[in-house]
N, C-alpha and C. Protein backbone atom coordinates (compact mmCIF):
# COMPACT_ATOMS: atom_id res chain seq x y z
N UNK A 1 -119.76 -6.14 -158.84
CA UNK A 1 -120.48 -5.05 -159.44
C UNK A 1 -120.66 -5.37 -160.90
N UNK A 2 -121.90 -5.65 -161.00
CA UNK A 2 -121.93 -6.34 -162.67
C UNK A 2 -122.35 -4.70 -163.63
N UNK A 3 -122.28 -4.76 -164.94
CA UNK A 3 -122.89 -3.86 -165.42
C UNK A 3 -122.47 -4.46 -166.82
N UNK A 4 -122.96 -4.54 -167.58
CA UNK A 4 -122.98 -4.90 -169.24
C UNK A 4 -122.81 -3.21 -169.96
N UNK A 5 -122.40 -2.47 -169.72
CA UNK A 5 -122.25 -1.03 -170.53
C UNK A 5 -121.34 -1.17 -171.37
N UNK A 6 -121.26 -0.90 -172.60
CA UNK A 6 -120.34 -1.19 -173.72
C UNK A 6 -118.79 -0.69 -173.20
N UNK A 7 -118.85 0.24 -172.32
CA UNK A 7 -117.54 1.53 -172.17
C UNK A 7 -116.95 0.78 -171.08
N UNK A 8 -116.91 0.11 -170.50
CA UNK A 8 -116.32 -0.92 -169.64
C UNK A 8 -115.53 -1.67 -169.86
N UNK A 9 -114.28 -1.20 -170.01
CA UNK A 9 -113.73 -2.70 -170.31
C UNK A 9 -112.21 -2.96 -169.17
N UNK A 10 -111.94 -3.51 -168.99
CA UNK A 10 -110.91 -4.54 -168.34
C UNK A 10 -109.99 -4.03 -168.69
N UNK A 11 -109.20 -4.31 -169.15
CA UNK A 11 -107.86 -4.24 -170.25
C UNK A 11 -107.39 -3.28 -171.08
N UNK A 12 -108.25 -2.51 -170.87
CA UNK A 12 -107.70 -1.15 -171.69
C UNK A 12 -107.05 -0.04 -171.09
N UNK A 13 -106.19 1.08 -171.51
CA UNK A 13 -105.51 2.13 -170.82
C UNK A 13 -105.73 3.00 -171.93
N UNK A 14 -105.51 3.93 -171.47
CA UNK A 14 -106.83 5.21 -171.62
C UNK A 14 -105.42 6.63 -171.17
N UNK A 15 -105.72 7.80 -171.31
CA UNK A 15 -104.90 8.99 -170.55
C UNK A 15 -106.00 9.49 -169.37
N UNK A 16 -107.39 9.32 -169.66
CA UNK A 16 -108.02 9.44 -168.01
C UNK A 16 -108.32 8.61 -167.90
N UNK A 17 -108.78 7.88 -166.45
CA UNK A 17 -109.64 6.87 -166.13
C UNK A 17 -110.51 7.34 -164.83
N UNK A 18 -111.59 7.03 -164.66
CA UNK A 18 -112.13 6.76 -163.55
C UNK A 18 -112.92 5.70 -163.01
N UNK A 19 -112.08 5.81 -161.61
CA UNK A 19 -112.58 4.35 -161.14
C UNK A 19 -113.65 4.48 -159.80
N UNK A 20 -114.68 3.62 -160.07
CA UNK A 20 -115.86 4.06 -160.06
C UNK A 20 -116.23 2.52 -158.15
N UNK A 21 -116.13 3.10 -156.99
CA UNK A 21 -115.74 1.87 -156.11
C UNK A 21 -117.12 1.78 -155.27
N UNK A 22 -117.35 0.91 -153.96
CA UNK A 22 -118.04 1.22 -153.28
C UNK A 22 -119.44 0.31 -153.62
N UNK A 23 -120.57 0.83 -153.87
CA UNK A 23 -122.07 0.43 -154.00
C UNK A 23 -123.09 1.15 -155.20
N UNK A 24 -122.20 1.24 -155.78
CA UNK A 24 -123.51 1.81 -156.98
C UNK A 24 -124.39 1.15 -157.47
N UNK A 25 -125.67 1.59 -158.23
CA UNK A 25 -126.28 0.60 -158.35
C UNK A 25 -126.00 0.56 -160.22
N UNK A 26 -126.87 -0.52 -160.58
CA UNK A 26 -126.68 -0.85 -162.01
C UNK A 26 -126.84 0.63 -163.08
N UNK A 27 -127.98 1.48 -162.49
CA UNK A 27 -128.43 2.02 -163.25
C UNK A 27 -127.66 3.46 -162.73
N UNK A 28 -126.53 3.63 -161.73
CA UNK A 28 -126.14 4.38 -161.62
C UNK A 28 -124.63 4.54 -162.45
N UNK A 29 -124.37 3.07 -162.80
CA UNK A 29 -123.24 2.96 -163.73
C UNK A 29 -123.35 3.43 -164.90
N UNK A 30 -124.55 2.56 -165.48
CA UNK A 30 -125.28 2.75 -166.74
C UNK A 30 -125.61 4.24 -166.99
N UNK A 31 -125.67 5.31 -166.00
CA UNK A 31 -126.36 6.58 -166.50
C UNK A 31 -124.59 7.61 -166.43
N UNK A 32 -124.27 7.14 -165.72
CA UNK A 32 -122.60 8.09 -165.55
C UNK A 32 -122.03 7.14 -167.14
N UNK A 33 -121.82 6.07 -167.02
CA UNK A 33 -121.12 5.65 -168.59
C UNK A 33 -121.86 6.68 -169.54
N UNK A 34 -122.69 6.39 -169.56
CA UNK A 34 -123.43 7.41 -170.96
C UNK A 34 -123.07 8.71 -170.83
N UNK A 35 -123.32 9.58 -169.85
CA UNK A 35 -123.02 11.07 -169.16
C UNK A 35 -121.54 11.21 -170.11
N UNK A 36 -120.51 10.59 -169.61
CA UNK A 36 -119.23 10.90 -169.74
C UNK A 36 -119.30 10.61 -171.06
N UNK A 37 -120.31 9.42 -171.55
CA UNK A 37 -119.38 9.44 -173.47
C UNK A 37 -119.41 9.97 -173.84
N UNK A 38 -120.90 11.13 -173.89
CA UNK A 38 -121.35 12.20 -174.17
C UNK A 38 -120.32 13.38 -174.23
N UNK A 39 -119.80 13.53 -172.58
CA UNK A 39 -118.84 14.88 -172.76
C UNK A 39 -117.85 14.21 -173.25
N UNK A 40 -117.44 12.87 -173.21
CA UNK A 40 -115.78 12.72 -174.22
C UNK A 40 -116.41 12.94 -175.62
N UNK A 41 -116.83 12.95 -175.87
CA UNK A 41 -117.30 12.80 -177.54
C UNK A 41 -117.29 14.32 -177.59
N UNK A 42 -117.71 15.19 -176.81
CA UNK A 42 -117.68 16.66 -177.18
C UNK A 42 -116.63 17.52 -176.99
N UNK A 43 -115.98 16.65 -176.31
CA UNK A 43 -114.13 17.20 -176.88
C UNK A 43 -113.22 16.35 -177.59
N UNK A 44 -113.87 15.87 -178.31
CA UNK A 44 -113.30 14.90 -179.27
C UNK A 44 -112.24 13.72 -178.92
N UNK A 45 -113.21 13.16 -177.80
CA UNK A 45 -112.82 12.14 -177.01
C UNK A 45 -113.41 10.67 -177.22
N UNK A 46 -112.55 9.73 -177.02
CA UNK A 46 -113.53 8.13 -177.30
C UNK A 46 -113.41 7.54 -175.80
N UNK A 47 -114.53 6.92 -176.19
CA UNK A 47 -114.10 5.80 -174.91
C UNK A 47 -114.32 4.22 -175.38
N UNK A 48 -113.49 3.90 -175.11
CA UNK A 48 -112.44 3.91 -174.10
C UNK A 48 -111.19 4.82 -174.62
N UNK A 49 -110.42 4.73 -175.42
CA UNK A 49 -109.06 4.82 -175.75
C UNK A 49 -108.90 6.07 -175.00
N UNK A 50 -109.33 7.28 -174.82
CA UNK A 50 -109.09 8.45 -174.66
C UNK A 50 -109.67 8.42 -172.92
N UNK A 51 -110.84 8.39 -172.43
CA UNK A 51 -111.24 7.70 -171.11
C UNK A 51 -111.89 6.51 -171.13
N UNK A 52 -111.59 6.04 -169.59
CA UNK A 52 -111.87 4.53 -169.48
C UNK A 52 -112.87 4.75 -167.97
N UNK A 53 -113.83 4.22 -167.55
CA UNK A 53 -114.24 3.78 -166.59
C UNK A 53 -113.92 2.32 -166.03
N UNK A 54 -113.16 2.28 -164.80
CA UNK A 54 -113.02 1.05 -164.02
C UNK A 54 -113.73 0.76 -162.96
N UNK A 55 -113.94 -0.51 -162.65
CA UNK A 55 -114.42 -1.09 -161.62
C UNK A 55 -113.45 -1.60 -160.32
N UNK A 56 -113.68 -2.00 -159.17
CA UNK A 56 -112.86 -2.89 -158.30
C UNK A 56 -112.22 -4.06 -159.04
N UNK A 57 -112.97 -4.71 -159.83
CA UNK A 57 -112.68 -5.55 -160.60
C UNK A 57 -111.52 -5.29 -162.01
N UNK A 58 -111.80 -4.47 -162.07
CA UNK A 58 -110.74 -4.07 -163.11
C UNK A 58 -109.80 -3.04 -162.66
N UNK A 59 -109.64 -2.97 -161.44
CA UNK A 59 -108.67 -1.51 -161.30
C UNK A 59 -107.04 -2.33 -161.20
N UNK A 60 -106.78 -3.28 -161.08
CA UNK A 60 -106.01 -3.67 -161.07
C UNK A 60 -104.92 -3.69 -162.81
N UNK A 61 -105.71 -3.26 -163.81
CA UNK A 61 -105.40 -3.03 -164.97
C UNK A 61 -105.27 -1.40 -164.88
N UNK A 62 -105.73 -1.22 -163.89
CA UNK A 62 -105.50 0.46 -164.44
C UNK A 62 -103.55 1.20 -164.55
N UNK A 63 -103.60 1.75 -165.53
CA UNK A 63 -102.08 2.88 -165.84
C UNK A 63 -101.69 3.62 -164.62
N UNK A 64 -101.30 3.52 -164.33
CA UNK A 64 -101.00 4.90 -163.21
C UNK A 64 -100.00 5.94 -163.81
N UNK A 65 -99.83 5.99 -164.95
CA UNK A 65 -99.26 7.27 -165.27
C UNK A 65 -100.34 8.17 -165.91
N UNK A 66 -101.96 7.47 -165.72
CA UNK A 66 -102.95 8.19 -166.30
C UNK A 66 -103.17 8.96 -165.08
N UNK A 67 -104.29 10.07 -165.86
CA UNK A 67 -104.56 11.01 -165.17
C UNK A 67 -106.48 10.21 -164.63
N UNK A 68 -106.55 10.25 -162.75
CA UNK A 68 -107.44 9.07 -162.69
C UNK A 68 -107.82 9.72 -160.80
N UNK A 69 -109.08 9.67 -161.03
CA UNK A 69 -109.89 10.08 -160.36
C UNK A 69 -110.59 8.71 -159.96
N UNK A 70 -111.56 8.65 -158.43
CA UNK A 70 -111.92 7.53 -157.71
C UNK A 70 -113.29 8.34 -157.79
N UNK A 71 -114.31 7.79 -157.65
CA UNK A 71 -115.96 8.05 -157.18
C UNK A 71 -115.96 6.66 -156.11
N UNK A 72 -116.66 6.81 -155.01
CA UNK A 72 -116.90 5.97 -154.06
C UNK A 72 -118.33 5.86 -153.85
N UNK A 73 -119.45 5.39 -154.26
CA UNK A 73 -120.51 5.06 -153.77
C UNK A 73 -121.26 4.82 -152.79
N UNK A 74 -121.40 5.44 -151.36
CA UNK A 74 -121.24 4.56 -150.30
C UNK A 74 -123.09 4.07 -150.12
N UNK A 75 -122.45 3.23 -148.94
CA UNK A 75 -123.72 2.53 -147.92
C UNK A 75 -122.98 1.73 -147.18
N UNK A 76 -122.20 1.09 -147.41
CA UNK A 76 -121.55 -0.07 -146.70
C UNK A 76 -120.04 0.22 -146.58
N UNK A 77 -119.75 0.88 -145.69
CA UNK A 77 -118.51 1.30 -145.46
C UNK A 77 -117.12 0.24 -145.90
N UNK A 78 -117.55 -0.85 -145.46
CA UNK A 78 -116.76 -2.06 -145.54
C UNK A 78 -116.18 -2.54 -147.06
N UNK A 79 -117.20 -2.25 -148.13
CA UNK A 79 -117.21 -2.54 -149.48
C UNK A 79 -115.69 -1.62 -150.09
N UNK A 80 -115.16 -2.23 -150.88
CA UNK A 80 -113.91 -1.93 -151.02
C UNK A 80 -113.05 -1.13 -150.64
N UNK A 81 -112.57 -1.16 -149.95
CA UNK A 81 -112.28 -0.58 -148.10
C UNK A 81 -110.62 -0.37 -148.69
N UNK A 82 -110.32 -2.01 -148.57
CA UNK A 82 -108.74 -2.13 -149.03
C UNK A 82 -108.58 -1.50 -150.13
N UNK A 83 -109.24 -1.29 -151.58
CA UNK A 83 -108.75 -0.49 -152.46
C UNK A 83 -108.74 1.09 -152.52
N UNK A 84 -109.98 1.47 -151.59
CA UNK A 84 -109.44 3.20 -150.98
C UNK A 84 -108.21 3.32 -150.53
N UNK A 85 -107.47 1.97 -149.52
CA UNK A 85 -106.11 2.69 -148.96
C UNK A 85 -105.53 2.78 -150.28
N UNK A 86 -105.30 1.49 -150.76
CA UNK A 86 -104.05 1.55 -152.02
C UNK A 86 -104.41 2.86 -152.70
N UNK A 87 -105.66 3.45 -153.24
CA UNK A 87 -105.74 4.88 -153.93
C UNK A 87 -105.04 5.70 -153.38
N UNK A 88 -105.79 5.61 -151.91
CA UNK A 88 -105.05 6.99 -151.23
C UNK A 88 -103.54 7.21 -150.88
N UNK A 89 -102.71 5.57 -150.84
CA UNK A 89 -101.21 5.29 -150.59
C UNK A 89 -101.04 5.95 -151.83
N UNK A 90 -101.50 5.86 -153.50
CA UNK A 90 -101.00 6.40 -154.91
C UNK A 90 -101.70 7.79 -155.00
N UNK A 91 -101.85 8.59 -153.91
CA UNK A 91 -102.76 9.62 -153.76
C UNK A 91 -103.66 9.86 -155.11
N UNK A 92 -104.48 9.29 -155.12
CA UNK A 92 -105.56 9.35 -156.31
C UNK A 92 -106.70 10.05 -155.61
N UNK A 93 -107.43 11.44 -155.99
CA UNK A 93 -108.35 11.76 -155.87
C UNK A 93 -109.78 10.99 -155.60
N UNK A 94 -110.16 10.90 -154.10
CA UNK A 94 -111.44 9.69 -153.93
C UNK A 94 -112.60 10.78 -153.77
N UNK A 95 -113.86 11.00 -154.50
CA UNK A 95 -114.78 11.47 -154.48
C UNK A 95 -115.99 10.92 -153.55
N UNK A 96 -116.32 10.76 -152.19
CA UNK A 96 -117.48 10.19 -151.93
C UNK A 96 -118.98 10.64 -152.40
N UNK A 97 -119.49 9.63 -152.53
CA UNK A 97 -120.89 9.95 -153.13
C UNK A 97 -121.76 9.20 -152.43
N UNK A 98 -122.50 10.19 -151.72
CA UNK A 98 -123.65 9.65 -150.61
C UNK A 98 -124.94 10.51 -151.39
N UNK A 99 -126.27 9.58 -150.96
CA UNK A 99 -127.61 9.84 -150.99
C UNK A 99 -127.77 11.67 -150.30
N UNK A 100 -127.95 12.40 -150.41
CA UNK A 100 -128.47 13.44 -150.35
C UNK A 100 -129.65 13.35 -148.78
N UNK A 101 -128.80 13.89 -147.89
CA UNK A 101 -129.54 13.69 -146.32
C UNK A 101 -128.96 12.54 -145.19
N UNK A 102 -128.11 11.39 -146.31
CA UNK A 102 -127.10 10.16 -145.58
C UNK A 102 -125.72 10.96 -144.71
N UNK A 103 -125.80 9.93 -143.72
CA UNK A 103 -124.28 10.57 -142.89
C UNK A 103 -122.77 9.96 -143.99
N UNK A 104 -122.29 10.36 -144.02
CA UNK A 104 -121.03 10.43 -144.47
C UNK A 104 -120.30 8.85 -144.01
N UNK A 105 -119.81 9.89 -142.83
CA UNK A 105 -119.42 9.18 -142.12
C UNK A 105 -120.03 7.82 -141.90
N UNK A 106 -120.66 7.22 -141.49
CA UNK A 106 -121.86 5.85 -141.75
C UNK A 106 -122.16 5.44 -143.10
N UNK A 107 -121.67 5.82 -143.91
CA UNK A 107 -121.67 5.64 -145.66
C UNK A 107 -120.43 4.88 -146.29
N UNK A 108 -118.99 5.41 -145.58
CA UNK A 108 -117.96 5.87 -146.68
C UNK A 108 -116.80 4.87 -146.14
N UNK A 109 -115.70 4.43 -146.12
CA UNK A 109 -114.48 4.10 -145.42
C UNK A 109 -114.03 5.60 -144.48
N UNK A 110 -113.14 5.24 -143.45
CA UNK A 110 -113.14 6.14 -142.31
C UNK A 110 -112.13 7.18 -142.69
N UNK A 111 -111.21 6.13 -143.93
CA UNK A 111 -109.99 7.36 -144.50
C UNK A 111 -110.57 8.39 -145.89
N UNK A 112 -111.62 8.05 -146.16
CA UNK A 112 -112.20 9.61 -146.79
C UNK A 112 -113.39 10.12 -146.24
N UNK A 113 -113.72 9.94 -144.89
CA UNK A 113 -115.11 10.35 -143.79
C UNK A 113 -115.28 11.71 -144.38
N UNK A 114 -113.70 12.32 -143.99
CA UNK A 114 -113.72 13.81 -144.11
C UNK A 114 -113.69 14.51 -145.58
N UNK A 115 -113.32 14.00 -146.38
CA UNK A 115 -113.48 14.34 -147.51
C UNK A 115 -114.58 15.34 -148.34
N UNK A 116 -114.57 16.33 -148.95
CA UNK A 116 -115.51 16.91 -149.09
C UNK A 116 -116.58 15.68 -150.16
N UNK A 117 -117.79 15.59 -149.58
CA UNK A 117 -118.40 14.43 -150.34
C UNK A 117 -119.97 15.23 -151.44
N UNK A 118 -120.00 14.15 -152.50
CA UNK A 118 -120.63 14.82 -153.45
C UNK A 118 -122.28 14.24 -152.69
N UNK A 119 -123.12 15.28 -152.71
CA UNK A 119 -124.91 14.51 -151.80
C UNK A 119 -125.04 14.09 -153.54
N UNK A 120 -125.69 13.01 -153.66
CA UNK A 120 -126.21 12.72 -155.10
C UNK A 120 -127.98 13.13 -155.02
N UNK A 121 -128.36 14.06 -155.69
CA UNK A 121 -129.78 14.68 -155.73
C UNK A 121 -130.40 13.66 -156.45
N UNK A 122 -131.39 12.71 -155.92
CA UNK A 122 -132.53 11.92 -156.64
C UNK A 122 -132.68 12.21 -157.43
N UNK A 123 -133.02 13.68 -158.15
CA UNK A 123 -133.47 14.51 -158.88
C UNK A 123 -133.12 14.43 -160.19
N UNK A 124 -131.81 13.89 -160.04
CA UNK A 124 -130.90 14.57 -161.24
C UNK A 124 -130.70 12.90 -162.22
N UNK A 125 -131.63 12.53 -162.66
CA UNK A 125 -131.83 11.00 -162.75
C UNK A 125 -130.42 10.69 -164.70
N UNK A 126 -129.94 12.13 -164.57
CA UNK A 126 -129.05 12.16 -165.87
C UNK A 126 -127.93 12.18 -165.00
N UNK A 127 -127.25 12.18 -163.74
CA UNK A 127 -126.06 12.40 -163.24
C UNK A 127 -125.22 13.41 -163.78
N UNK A 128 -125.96 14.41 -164.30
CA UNK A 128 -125.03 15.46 -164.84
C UNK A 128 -124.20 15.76 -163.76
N UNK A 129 -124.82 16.51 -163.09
CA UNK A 129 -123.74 16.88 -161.72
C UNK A 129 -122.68 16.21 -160.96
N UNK A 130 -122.77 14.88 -161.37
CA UNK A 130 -121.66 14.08 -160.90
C UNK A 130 -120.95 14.00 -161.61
N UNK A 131 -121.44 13.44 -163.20
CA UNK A 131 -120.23 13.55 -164.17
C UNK A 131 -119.27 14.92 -164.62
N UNK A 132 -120.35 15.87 -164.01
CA UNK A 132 -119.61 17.44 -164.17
C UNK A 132 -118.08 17.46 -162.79
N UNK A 133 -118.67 16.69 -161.96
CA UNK A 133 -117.73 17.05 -160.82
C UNK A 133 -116.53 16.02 -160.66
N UNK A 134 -116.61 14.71 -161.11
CA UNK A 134 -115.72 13.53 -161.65
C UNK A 134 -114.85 14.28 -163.09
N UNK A 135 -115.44 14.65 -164.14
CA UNK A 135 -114.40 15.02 -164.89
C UNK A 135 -113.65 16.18 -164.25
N UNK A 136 -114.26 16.99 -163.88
CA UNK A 136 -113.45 18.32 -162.92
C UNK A 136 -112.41 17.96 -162.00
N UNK A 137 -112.52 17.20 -161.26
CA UNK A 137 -111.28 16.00 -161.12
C UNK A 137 -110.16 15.81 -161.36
N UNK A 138 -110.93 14.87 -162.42
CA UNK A 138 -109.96 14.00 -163.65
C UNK A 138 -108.97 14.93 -164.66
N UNK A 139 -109.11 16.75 -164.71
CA UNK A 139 -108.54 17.60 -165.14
C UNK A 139 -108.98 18.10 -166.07
């Protein structure tokens, strides 16, 4: 999952994080990074130091004494499959996020099918509503 967004980084620990798994696309990273700097900045938040966005690739750096929420992207059920269990073994909150009209179930890994899942509205090309429902989360 490539993405060049400044707020990305590897190696950093943060008191929230969210880790972001699954199939997103570039520009769905790129529009949630911005979303959230926005609301960290309006509670006098930075990012990274204060929240961090992770990848599959970087979750292995993540704190676990942070406070840390999962978004799952689906289409390909299969796509980081093994790192949903380990979330769900550290019970970390997994958010699925399917296309708006997509089955779930045929989207997601089978251990958050049931999960209440977020439809992502085409519409909403600022991801407000996701980043509203990821920080709601995250606490």
């Amino acid at each position: 999952m490539a993405c060049g967004h400044s707020l990305w980084y590897a190696n950093r620990m943060a008191q929230y994080e969210l880790i972001v798994l699954g199939s997103p696309s570039n520009e769905d990273l790129s529009v949630l990074g911005d979303r959230l700097a926005e609301t960290a900045k309006a509670f006098g938040m930075t990012m990274p130091d204060d929240l961090i966005i992770r990848t599959a690739k970087s979750m292995g750096s993540r704190k676990v004494t942070s406070s840390t929420a999962a978004l799952y992207f689906g289409s390909d059920p299969a796509v980081d499959a093994e790192l949903v269990d380990e979330l769900e073994a550290a019970r970390v909150p997994i958010i699925p996020v399917v296309p708006v009209g997509a089955s779930v179930s045929a989207s997601v890994p089978a251990e958050i099918a049931e999960t209440n899942a977020f439809f992502a509205d085409p519409s909403d090309k600022r991801r407000e509503r996701l980043s509203a429902v990821a920080l709601e989360v995250l606490g």
